[in-house]
Protein backbone atom coordinates (compact mmCIF):
# COMPACT_ATOMS: atom_id res chain seq x y z
CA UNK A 1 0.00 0.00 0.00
CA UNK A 2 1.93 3.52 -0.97
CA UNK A 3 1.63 6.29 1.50
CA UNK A 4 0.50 9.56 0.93
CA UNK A 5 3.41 12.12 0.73
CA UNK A 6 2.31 15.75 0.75
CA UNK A 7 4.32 18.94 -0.58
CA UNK A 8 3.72 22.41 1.34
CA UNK A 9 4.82 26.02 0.84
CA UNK A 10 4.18 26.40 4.49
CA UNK A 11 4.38 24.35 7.37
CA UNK A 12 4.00 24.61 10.87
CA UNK A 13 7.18 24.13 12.82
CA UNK A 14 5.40 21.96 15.28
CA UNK A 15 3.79 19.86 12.86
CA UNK A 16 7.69 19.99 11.20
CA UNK A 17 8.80 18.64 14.70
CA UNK A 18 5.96 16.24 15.58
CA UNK A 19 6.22 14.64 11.48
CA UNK A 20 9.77 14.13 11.37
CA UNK A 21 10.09 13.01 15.19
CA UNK A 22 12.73 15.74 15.49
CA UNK A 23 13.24 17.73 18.97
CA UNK A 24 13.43 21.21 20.02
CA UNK A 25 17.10 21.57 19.06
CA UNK A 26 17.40 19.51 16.22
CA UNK A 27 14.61 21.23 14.33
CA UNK A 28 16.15 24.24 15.11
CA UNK A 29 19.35 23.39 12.96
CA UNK A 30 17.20 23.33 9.84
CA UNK A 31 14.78 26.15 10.63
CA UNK A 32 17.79 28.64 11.36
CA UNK A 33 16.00 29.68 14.88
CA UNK A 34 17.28 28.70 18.78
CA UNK A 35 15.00 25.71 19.92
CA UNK A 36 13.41 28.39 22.78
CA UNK A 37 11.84 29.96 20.05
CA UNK A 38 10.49 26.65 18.96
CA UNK A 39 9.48 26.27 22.53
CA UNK A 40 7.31 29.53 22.75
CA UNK A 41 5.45 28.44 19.59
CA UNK A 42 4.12 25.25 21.88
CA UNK A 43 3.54 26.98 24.83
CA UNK A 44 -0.27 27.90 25.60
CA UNK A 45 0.48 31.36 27.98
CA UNK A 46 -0.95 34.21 27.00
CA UNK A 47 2.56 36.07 27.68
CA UNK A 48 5.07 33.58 25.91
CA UNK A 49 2.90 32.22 23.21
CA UNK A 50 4.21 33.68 19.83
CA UNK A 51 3.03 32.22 16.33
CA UNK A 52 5.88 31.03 13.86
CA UNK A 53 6.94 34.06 10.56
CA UNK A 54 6.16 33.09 7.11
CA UNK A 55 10.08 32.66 6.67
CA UNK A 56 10.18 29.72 9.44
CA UNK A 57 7.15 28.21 7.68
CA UNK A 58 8.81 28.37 4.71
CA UNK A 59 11.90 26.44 5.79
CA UNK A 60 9.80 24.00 7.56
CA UNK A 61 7.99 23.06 4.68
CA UNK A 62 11.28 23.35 2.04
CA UNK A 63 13.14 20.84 4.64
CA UNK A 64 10.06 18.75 4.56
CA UNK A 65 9.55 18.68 0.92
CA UNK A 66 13.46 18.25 0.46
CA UNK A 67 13.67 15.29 2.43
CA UNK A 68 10.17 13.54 0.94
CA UNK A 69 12.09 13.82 -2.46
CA UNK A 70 14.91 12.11 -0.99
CA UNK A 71 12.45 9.10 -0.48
CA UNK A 72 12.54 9.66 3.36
CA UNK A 73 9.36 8.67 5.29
CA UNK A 74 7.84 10.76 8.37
CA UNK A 75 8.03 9.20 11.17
CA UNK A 76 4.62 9.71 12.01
CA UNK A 77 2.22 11.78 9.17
CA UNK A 78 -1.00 11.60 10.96
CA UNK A 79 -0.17 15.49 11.67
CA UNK A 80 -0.39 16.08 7.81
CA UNK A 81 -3.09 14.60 7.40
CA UNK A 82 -4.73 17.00 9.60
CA UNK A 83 -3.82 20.12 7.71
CA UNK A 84 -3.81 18.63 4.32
């Protein structure tokens, strides 16, 4: 059975995280930003929250698509299919 594989222009850093099974600190290599930022996109407070730029959904999704050309598999897509 072949798996869905979906291509974005923007992706959610979290959903890049949670997909890819990729902490804090690793995503944060790819996406160019320090992991804390990462971490104040997950956190529900009304003082820390922030919401990820166009730029680091951008990334998120160009790493994403990059490595589904490279025949890589998500650890675990059932994020995707939420927002696809």
């Amino acid at each position: 059975m072949k798996q869905h594989t979906y291509i974005f222009e923007e992706l959610d850093p979290l959903v890049f995280c949670q997909t890819w099974g990729l902490t804090y600190e690793e995503a944060s290599q790819y996406l160019k930003i320090k992991a804390r930022t990462i971490a104040a996109y997950a956190c529900q407070g009304k003082v820390t929250r922030r919401n990820p730029s166009s730029r680091v959904k951008a990334l998120a999704a160009m790493q994403h698509n990059l490595w589904i050309q490279e025949g890589k598999q998500p650890v675990d897509s059932r994020p995707l299919l939420a927002i696809a």
